[in-house]
PDB file of N, CA and C in Angstrom:
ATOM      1  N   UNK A   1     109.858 106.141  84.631  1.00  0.00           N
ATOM      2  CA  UNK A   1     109.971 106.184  86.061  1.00  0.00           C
ATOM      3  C   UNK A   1     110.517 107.543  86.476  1.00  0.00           C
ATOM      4  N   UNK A   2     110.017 108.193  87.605  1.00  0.00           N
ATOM      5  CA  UNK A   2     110.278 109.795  87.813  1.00  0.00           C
ATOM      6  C   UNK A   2     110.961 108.953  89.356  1.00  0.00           C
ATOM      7  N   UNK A   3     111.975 110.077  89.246  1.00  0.00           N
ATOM      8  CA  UNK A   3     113.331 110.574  89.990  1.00  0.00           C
ATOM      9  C   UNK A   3     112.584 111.436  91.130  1.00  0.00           C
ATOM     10  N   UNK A   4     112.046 111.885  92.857  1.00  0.00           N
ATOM     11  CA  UNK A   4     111.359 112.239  93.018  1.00  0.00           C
ATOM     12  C   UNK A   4     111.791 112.706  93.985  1.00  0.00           C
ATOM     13  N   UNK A   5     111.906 114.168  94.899  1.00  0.00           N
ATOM     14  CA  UNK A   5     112.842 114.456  95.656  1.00  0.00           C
ATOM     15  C   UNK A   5     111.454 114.759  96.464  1.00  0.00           C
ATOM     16  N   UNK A   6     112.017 113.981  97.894  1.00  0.00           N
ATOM     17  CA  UNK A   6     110.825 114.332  99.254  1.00  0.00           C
ATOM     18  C   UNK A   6     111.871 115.506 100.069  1.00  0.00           C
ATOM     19  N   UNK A   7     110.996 116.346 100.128  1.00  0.00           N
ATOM     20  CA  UNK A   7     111.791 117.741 100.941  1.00  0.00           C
ATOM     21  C   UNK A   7     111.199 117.424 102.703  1.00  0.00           C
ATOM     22  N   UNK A   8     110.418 117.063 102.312  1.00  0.00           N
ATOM     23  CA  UNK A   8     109.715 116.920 104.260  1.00  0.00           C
ATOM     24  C   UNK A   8     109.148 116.143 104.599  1.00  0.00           C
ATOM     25  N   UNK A   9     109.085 115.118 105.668  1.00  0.00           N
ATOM     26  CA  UNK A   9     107.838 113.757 106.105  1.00  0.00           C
ATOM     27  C   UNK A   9     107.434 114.433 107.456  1.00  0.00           C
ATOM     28  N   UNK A  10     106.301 114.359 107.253  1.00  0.00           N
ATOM     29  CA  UNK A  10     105.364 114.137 108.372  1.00  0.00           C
ATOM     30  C   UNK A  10     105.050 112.946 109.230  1.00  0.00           C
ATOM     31  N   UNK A  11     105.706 112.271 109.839  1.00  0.00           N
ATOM     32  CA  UNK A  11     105.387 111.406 111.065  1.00  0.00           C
ATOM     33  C   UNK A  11     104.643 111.438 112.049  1.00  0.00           C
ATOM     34  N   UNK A  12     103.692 109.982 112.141  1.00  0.00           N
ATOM     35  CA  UNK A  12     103.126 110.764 113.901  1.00  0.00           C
ATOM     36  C   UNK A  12     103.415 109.176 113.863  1.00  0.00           C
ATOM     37  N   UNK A  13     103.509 108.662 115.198  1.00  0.00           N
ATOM     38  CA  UNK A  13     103.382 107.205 115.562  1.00  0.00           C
ATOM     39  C   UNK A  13     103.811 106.210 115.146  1.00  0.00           C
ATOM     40  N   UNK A  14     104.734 106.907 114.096  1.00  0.00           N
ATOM     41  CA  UNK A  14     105.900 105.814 113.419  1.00  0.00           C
ATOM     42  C   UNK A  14     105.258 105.712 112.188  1.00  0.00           C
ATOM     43  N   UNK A  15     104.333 106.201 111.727  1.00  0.00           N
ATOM     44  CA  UNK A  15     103.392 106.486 110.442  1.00  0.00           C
ATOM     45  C   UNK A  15     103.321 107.470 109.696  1.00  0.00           C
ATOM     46  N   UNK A  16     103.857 107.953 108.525  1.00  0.00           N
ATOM     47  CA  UNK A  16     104.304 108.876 107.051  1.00  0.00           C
ATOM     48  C   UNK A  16     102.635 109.725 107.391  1.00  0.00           C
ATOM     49  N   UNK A  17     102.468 110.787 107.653  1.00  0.00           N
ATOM     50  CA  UNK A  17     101.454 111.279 107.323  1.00  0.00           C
ATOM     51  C   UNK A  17     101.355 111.940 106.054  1.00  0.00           C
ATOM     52  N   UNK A  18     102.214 112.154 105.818  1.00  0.00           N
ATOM     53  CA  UNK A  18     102.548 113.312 104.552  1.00  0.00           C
ATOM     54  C   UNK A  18     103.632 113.489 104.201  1.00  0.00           C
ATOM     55  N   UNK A  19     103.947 113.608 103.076  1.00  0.00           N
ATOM     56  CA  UNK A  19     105.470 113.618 102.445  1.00  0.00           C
ATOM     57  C   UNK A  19     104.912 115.196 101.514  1.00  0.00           C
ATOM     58  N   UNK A  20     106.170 115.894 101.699  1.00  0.00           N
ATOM     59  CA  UNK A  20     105.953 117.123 100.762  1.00  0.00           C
ATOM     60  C   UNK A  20     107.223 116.580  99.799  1.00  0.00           C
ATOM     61  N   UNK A  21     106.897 116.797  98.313  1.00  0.00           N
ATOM     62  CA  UNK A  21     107.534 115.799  97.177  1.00  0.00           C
ATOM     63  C   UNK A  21     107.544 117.351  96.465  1.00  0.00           C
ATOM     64  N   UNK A  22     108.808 117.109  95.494  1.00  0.00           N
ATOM     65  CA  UNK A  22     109.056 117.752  93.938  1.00  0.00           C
ATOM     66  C   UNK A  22     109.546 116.810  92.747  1.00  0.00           C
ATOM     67  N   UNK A  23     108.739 116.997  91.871  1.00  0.00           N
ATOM     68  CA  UNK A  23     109.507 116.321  90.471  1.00  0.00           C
ATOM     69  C   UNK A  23     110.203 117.801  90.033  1.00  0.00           C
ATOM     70  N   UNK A  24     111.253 117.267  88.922  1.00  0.00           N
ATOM     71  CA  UNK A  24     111.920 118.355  88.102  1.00  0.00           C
ATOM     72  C   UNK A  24     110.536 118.895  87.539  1.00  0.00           C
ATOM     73  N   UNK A  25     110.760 120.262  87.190  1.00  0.00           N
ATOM     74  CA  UNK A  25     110.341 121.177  86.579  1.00  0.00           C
ATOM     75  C   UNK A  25     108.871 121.261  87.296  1.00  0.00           C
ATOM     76  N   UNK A  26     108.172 120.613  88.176  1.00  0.00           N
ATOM     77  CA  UNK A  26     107.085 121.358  88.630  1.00  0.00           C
ATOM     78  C   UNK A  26     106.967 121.654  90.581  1.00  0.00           C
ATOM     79  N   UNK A  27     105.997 121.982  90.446  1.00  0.00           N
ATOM     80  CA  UNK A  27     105.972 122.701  92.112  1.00  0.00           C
ATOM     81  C   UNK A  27     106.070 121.328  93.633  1.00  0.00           C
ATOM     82  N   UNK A  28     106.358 122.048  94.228  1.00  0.00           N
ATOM     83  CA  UNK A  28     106.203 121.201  95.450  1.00  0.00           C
ATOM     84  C   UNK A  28     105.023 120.774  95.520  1.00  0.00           C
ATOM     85  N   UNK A  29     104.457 119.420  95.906  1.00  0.00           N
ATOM     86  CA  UNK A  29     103.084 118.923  96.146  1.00  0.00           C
ATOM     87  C   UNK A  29     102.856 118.078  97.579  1.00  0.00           C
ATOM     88  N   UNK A  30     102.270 118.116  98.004  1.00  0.00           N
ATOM     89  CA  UNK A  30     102.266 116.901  99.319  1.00  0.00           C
ATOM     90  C   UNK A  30     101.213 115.738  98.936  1.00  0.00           C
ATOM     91  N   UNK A  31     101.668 114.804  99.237  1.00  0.00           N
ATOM     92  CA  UNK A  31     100.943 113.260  98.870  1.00  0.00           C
ATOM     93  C   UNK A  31     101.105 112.896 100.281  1.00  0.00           C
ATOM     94  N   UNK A  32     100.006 111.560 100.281  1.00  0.00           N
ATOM     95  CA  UNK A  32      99.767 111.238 101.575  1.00  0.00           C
ATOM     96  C   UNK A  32     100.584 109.828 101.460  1.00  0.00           C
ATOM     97  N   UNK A  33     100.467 108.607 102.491  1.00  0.00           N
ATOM     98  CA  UNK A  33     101.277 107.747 102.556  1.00  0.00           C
ATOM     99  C   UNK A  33     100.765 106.143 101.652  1.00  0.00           C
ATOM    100  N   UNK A  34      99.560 106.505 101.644  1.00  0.00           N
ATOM    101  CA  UNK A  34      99.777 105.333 100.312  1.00  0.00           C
ATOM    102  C   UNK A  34      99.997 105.879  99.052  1.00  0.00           C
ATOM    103  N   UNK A  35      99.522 107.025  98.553  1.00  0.00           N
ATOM    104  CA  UNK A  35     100.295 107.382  97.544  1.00  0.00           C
ATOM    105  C   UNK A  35     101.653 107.058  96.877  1.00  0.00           C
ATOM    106  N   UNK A  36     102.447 107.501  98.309  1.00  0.00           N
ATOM    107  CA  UNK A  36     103.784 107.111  98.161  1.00  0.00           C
ATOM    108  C   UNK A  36     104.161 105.523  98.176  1.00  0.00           C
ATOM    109  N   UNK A  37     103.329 104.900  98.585  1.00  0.00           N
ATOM    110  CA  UNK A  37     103.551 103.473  98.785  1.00  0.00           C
ATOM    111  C   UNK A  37     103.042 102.624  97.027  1.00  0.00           C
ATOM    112  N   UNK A  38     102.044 103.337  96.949  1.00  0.00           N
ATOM    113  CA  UNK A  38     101.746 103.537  95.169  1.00  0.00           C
ATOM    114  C   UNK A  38     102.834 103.497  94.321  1.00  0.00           C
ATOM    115  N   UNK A  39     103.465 104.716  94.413  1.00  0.00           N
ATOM    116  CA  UNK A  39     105.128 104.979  93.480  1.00  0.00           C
ATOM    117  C   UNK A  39     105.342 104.367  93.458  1.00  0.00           C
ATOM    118  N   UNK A  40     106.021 103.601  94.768  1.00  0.00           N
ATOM    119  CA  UNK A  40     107.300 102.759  94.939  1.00  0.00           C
ATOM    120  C   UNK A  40     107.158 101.855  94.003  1.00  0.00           C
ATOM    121  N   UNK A  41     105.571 101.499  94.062  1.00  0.00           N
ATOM    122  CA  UNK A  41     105.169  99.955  93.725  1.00  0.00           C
ATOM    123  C   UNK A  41     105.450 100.153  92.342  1.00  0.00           C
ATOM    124  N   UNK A  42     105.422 101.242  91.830  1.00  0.00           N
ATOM    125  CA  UNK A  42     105.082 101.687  90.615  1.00  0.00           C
ATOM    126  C   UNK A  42     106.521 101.675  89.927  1.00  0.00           C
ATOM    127  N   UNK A  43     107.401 102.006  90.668  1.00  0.00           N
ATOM    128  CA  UNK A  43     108.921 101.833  90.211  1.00  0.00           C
ATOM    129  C   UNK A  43     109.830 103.020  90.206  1.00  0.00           C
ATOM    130  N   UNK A  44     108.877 104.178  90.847  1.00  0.00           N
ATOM    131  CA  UNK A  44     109.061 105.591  90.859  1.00  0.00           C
ATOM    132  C   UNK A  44     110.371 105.113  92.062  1.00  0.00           C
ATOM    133  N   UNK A  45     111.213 106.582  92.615  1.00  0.00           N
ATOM    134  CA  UNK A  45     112.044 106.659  93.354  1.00  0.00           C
ATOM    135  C   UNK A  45     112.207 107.788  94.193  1.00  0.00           C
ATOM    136  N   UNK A  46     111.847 107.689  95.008  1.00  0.00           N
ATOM    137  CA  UNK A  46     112.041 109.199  96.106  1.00  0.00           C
ATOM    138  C   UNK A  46     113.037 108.679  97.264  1.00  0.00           C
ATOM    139  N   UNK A  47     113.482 110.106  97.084  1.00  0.00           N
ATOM    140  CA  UNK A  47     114.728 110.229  97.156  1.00  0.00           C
ATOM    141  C   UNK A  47     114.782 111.775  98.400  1.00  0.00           C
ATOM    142  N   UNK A  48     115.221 111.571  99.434  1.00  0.00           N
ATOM    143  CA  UNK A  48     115.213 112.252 100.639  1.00  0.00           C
ATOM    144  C   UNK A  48     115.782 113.621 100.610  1.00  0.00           C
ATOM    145  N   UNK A  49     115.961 114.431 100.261  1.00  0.00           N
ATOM    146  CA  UNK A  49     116.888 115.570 100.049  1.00  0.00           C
ATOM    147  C   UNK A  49     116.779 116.758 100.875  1.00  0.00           C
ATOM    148  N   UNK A  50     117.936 117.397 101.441  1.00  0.00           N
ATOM    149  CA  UNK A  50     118.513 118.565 102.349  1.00  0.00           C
ATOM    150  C   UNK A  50     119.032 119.415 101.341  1.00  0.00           C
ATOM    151  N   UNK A  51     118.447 120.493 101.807  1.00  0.00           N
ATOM    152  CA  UNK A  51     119.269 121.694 101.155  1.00  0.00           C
ATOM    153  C   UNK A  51     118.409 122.164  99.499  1.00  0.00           C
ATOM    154  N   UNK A  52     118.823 123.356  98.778  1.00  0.00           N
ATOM    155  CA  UNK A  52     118.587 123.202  97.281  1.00  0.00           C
ATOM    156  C   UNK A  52     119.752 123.454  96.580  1.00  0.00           C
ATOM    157  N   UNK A  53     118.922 123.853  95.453  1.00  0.00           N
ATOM    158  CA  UNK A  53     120.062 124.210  94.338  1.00  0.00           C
ATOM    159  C   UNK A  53     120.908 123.449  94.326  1.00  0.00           C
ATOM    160  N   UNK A  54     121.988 124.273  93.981  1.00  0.00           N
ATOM    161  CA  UNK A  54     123.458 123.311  93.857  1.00  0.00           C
ATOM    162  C   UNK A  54     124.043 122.872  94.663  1.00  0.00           C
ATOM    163  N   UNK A  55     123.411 123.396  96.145  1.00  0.00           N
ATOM    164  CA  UNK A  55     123.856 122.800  97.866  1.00  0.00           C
ATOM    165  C   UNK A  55     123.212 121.575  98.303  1.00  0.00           C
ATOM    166  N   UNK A  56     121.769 121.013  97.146  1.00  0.00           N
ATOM    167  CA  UNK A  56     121.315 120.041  97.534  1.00  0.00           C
ATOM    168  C   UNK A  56     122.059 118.727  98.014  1.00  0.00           C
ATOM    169  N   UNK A  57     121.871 118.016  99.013  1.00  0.00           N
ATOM    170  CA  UNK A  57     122.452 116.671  99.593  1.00  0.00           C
ATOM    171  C   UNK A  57     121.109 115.752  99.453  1.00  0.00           C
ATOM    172  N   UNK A  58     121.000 114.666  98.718  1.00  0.00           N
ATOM    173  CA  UNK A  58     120.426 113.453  98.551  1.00  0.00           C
ATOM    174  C   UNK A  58     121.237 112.370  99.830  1.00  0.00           C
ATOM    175  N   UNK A  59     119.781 111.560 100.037  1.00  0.00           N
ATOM    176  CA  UNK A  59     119.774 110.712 100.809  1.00  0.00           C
ATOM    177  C   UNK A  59     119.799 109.387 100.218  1.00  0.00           C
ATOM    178  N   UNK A  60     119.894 108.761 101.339  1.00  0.00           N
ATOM    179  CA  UNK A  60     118.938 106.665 100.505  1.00  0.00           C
ATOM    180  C   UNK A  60     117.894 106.994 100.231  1.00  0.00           C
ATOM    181  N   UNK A  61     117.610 106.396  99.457  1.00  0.00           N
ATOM    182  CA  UNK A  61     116.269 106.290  98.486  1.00  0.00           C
ATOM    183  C   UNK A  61     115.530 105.940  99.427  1.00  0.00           C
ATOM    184  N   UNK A  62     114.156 105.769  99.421  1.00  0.00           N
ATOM    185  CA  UNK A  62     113.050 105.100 100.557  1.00  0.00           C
ATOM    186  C   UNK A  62     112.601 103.736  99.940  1.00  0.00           C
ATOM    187  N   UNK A  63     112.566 102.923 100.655  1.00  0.00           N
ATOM    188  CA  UNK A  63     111.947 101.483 100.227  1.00  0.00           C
ATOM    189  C   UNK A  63     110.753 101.256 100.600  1.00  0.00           C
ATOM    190  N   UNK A  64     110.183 100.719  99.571  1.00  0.00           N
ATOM    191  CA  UNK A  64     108.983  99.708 100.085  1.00  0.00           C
ATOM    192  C   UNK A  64     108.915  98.221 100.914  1.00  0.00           C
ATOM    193  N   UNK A  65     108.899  98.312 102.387  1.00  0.00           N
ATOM    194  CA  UNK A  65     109.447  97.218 102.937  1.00  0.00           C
ATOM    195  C   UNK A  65     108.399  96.414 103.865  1.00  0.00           C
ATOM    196  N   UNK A  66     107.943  95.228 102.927  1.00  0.00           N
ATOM    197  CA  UNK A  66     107.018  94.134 103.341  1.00  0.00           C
ATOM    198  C   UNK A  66     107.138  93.700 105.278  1.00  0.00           C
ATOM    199  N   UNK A  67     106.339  93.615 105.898  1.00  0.00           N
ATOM    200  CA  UNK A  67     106.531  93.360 107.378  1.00  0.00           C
ATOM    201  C   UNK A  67     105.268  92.709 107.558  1.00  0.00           C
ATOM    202  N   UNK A  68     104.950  91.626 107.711  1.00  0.00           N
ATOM    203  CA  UNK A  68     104.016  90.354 107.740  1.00  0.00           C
ATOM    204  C   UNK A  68     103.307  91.069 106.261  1.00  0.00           C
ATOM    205  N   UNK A  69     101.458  91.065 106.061  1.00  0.00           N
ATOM    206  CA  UNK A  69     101.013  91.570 105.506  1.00  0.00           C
ATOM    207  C   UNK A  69     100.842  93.337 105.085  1.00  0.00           C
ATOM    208  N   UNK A  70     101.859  94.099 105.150  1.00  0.00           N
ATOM    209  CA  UNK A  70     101.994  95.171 105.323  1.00  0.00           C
ATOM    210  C   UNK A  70     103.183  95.763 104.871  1.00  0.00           C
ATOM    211  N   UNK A  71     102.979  97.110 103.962  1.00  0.00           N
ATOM    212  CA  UNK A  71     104.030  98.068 104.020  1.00  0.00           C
ATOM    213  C   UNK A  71     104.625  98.994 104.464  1.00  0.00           C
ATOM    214  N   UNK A  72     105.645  99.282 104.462  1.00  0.00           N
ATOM    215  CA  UNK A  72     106.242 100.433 105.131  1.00  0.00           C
ATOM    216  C   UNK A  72     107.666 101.154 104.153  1.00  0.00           C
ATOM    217  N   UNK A  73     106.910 102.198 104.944  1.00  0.00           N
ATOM    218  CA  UNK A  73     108.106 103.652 104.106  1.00  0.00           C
ATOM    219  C   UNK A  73     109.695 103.641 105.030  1.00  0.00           C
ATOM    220  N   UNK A  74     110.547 102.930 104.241  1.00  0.00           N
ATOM    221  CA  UNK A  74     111.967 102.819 104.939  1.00  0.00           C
ATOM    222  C   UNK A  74     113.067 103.476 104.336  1.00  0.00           C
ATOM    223  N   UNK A  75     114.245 104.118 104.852  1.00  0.00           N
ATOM    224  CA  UNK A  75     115.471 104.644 104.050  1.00  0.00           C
ATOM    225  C   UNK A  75     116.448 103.682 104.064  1.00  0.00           C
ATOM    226  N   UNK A  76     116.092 102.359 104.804  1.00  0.00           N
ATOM    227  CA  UNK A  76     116.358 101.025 105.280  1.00  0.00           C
ATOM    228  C   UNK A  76     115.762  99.995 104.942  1.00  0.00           C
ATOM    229  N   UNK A  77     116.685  98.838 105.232  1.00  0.00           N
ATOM    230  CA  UNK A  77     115.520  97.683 104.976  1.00  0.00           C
ATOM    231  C   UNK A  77     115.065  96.653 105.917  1.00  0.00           C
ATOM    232  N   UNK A  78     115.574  97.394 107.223  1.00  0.00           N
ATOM    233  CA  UNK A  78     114.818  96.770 108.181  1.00  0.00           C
ATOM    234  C   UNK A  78     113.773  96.465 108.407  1.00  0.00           C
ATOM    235  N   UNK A  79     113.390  95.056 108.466  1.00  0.00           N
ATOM    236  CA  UNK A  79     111.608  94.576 108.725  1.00  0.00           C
ATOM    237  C   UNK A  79     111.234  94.980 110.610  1.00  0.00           C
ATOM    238  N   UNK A  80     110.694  95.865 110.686  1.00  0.00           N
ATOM    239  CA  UNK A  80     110.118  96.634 111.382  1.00  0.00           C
ATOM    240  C   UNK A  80     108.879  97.643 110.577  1.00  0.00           C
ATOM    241  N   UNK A  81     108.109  97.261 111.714  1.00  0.00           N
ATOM    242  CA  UNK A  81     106.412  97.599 111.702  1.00  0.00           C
ATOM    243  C   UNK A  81     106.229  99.380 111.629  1.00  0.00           C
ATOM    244  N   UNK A  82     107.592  99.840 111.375  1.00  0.00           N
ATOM    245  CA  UNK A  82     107.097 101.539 111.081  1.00  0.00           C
ATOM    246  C   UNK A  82     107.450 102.198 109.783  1.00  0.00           C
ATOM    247  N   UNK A  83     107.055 103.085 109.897  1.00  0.00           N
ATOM    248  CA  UNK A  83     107.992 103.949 108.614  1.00  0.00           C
ATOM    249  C   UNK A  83     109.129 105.068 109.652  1.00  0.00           C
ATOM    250  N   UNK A  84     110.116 104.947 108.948  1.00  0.00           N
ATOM    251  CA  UNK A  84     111.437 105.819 109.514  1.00  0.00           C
ATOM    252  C   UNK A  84     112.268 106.141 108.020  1.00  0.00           C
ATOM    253  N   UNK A  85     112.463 107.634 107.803  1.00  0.00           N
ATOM    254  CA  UNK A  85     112.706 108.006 106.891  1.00  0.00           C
ATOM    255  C   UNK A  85     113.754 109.248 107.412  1.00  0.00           C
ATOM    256  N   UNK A  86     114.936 108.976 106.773  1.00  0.00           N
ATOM    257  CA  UNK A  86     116.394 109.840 107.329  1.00  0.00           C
ATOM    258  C   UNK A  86     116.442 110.815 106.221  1.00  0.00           C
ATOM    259  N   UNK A  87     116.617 111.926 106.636  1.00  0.00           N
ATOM    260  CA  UNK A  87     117.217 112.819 105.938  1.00  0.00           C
ATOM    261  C   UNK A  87     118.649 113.491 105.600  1.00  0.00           C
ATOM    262  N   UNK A  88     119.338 113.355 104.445  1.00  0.00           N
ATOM    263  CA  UNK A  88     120.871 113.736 105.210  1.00  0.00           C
ATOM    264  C   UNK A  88     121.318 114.997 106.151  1.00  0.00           C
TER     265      UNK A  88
END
């Protein structure tokens, strides 16, 4: 399971358009929002992060959070119909 630091979300309409992601040792990549909904499922962990280096600040992790038939990208686990993702 990879440890997965999201540097930026793209939102429009309460909907993840894009997450720009780093694993250790390779480059920044952007994945789109089922991708990320993929991970989660997968057991992976992304993880919200401000700042680098040794100034980096980690956030709550993001959840995969069921809302009738449907997922959503949360730093919460509120059952609500959006994705909302905090950064510290």
């Amino acid at each position: 399971m990879a440890d997965i630091e999201v540097l930026h979300a793209e939102l429009v309409g309460g909907r993840v358009i894009s997450l720009e992601v780093k694993l250790l040792g390779v480059a920044p990549r952007v994945i789109d929002r089922a991708t990320a909904l993929g991970w989660l499922a997968g057991g992976h962990s992304l993880i919200p992060v401000a700042g680098h280096g040794h100034g980096a600040v980690r956030g709550a992790a993001l959840e995969r959070v069921e809302v009738g038939e449907e997922y959503f990208l949360r730093t919460d686990t509120a059952a609500l119909a959006e994705d909302a993702i905090h950064f510290p």
